[in-house]
Protein backbone atom coordinates (compact mmCIF):
# COMPACT_ATOMS: atom_id res chain seq x y z
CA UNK A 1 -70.17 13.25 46.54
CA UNK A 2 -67.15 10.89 45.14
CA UNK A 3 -67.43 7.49 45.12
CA UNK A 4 -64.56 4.61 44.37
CA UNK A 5 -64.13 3.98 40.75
CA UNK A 6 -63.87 0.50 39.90
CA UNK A 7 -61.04 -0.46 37.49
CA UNK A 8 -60.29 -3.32 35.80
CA UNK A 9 -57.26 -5.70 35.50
CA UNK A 10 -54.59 -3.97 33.51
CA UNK A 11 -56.72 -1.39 32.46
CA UNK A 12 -58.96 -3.64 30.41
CA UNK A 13 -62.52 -2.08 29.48
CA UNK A 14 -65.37 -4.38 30.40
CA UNK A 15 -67.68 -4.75 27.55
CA UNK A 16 -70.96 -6.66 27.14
CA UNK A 17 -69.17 -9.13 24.13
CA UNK A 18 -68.03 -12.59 24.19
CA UNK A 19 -64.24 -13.00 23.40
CA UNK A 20 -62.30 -15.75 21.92
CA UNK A 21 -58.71 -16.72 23.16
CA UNK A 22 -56.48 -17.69 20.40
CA UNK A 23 -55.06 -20.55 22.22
CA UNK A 24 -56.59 -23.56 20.95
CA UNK A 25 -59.46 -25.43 23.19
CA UNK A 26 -59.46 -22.74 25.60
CA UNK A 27 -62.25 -19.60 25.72
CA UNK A 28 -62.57 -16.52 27.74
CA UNK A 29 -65.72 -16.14 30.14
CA UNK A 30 -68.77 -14.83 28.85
CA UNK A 31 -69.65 -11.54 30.40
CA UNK A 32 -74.07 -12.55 30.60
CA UNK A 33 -76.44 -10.17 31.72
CA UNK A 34 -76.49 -11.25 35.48
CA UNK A 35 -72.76 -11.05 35.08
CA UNK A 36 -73.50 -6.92 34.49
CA UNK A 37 -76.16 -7.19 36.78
CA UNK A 38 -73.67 -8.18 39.77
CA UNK A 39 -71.03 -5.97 38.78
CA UNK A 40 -73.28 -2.89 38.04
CA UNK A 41 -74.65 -3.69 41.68
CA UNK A 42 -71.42 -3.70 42.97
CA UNK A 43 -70.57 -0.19 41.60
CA UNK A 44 -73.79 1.11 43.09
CA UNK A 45 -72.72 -0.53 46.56
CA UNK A 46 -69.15 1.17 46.67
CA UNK A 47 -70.56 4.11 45.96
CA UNK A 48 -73.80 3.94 48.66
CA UNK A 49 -70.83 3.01 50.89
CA UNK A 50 -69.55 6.49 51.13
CA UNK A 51 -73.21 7.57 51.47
CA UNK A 52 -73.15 9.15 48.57
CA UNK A 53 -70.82 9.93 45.77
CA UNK A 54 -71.29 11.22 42.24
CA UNK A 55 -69.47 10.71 39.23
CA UNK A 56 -66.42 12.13 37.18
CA UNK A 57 -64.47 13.06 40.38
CA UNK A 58 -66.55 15.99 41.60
CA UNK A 59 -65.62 16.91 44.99
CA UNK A 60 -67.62 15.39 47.99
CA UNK A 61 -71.23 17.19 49.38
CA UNK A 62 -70.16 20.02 51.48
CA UNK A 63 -70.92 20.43 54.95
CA UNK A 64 -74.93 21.12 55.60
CA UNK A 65 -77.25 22.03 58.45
CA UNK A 66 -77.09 18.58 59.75
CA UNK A 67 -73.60 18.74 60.77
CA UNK A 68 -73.66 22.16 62.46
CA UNK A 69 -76.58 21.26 64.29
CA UNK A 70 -74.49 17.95 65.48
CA UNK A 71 -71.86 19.99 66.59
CA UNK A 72 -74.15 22.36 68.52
CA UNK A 73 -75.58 19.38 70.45
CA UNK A 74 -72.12 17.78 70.91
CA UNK A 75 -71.03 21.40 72.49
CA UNK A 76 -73.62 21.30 75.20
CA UNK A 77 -72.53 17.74 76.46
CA UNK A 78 -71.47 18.80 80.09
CA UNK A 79 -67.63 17.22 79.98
CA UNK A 80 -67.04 18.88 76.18
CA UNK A 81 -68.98 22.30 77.16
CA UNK A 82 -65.55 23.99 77.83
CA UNK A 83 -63.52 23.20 74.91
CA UNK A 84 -62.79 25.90 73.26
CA UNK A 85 -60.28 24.06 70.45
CA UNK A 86 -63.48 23.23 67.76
CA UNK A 87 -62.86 22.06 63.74
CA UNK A 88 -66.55 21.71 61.96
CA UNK A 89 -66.74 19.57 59.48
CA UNK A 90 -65.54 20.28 56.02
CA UNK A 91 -64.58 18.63 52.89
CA UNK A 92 -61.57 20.72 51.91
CA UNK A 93 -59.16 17.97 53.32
CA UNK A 94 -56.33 19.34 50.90
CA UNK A 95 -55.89 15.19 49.41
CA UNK A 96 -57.16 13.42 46.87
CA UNK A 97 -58.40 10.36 48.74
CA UNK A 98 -60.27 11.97 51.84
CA UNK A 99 -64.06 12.01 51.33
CA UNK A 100 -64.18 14.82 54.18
CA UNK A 101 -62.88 15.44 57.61
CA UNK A 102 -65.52 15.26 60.49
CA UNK A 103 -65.67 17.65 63.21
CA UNK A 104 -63.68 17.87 66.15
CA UNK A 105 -63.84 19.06 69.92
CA UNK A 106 -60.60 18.88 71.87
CA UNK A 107 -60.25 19.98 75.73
CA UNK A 108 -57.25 20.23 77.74
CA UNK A 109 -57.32 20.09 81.20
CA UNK A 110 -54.30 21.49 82.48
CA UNK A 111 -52.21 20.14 84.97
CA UNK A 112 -49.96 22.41 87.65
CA UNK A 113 -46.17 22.38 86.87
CA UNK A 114 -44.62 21.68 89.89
CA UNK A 115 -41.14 23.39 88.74
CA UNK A 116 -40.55 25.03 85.55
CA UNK A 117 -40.30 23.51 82.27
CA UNK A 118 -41.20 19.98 84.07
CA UNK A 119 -43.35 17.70 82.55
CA UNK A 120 -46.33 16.36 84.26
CA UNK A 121 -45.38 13.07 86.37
CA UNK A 122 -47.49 9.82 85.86
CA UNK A 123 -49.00 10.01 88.86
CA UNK A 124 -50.52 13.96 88.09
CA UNK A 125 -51.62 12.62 84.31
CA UNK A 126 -53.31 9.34 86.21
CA UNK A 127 -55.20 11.50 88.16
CA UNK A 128 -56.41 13.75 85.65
CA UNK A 129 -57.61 10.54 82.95
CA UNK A 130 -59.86 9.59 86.28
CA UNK A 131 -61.21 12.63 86.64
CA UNK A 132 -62.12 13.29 83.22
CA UNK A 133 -63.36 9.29 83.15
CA UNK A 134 -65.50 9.73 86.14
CA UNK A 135 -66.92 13.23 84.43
CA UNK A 136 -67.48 10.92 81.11
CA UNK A 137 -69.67 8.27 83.10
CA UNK A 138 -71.38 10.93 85.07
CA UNK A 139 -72.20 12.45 81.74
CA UNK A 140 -73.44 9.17 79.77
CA UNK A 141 -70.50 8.06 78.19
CA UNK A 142 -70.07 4.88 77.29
CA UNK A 143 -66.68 3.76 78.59
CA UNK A 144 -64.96 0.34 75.94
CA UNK A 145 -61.60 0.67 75.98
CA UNK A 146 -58.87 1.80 78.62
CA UNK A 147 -54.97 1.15 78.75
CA UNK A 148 -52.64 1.96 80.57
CA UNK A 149 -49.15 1.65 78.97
CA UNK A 150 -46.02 1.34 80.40
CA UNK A 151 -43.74 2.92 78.05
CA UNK A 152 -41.95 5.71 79.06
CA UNK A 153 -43.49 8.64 79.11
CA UNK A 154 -46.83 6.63 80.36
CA UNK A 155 -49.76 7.31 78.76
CA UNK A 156 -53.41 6.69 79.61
CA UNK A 157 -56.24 6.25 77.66
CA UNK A 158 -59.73 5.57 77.38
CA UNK A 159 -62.50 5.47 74.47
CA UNK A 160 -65.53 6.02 75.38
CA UNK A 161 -69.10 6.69 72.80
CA UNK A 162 -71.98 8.30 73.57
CA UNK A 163 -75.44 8.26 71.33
CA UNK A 164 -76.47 11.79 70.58
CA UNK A 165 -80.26 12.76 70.20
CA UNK A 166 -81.33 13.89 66.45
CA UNK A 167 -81.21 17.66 65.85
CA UNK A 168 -84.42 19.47 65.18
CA UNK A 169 -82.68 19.72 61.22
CA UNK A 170 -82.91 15.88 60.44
CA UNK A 171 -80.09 13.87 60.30
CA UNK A 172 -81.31 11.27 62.98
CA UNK A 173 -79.74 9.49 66.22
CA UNK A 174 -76.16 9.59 65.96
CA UNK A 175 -73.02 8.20 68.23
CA UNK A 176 -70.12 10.42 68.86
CA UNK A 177 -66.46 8.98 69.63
CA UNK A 178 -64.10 10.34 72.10
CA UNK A 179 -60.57 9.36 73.24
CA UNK A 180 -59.16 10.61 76.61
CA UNK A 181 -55.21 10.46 77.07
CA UNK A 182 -53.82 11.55 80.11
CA UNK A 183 -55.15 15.14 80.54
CA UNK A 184 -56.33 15.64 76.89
CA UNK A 185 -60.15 14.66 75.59
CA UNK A 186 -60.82 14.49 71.81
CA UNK A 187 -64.56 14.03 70.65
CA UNK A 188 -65.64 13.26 66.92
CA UNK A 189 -68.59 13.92 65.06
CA UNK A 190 -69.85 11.91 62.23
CA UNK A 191 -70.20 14.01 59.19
CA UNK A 192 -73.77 13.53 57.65
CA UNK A 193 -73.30 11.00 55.00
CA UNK A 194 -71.68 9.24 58.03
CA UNK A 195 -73.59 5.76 59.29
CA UNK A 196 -74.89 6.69 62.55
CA UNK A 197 -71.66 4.92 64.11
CA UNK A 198 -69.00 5.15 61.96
CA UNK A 199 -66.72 3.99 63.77
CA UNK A 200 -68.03 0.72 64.95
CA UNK A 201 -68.41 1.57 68.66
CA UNK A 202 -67.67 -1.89 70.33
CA UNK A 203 -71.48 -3.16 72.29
CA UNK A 204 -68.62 -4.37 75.54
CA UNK A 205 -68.71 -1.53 77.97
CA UNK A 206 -65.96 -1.67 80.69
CA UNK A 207 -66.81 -1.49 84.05
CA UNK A 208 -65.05 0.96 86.71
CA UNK A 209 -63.24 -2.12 88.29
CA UNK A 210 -61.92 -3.65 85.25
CA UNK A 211 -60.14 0.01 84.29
CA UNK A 212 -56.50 0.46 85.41
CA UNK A 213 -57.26 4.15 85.22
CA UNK A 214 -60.03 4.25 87.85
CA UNK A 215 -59.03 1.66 90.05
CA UNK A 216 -55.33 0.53 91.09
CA UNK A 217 -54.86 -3.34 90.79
CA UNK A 218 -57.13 -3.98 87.46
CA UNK A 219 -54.84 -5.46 84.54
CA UNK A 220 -53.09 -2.86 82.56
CA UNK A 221 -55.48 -2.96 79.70
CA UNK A 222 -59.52 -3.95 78.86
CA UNK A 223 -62.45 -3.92 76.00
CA UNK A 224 -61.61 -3.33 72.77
CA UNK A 225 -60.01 -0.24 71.15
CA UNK A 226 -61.12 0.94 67.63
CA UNK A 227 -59.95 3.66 65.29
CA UNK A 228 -61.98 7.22 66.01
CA UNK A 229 -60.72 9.09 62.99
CA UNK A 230 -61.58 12.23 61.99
CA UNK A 231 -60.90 11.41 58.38
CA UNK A 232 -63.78 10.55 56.13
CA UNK A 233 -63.75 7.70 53.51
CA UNK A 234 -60.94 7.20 51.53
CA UNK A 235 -61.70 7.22 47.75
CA UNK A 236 -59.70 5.98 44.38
């Protein structure tokens, strides 16, 4: 595991001394042993933050057992059963500053072309967000955010979370994001040095009449729309 290294002001070495400025009447802080204390604690926190990290830049704990068994359970939720575009987890993210990359479920429903080479209206990618909004309730899902923009081309989304059961490997409870815009669903998996909910799932669900996507009248947006990332910490 990596953590964040902490560096000081212009590359200045902390050291457990007590200094003397050279202007007259004027002295630098002591660094005292709760001082250390603190800041030792704080390099312990940055580093717990990222559940997990170790030292000298070593590349971040690999996938386990945990996170295939997440993505097995993820796969048998009845709206993300048919995707067929997976990613597992890994942490060969090809950058310097990516902890890991969680994994990822993506379906596509398709929607009939009704000429050649035409893009889907608004109306047919309206239709298909409410399907796939109505399967996500039916299924659990925990609907927080849905807009409906009206930029040209229109697009409409929703996030919704759902909390998984534990796998029979460990790992615990865990809460799985998905976004839904226009025909297309995304689903993310917290990798397992992930919190539970990494991505801060918002408590505020949004009920069926307050969502422009599932019923015609309701304001064009409603709840609160977070980031559902697939990238992992970033790290110094």
């Amino acid at each position: 595991m990596r953590g964040d290294r902490v560096r000081h002001p212009r590359g200045a070495r902390a050291t457990g001394t007590t200094s003397t400025s050279t202007t007259p009447g004027r002295r630098t802080a002591r660094r005292t042993a709760p001082a250390r204390a603190v800041a030792t604690a704080a390099l312990v926190a940055a580093c717990a933050g990222l559940a997990g990290c170790q030292d000298d830049g070593a590349d971040t704990e690999p996938p386990d057992v945990v996170d295939t068994a997440r993505l097995a359970v993820v796969r048998t939720d009845p709206l993300l059963a048919g995707a067929r575009n997976v990613t597992a987890a890994t942490n060969e993210t090809g950058s310097s500053n990516t902890a890991y990359m969680r994994a990822q479920l993506v379906l596509e429903r398709p929607i009939p072309q009704t000429a050649p080479d035409t893009p889907p209206t608004d109306a047919q990618k309206l239709a298909a967000a409410r399907a796939l909004t109505a399967a996500a309730r039916a299924g659990g899902w925990r609907i927080t955010s849905v807009d409906c923009s009206d930029a040209t081309p229109r697009t409409f989304a929703v996030q919704a979370f759902r909390r998984m059961p534990p796998p029979t490997t460990g790992g615990g409870p865990f809460t799985v994001g998905m976004r839904i815009e226009n025909q297309r669903v995304t689903a993310i998996v917290p990798y397992h040095l992930d919190a539970p909910d990494p991505f801060g799932a918002p408590r505020e669900s949004v009920p069926s009449a307050a969502s422009c996507v599932e019923t015609p009248g309701a304001l064009p947006d409603a709840g609160k729309a977070v980031v559902i990332g697939r990238s992992g910490p970033t790290i110094a």
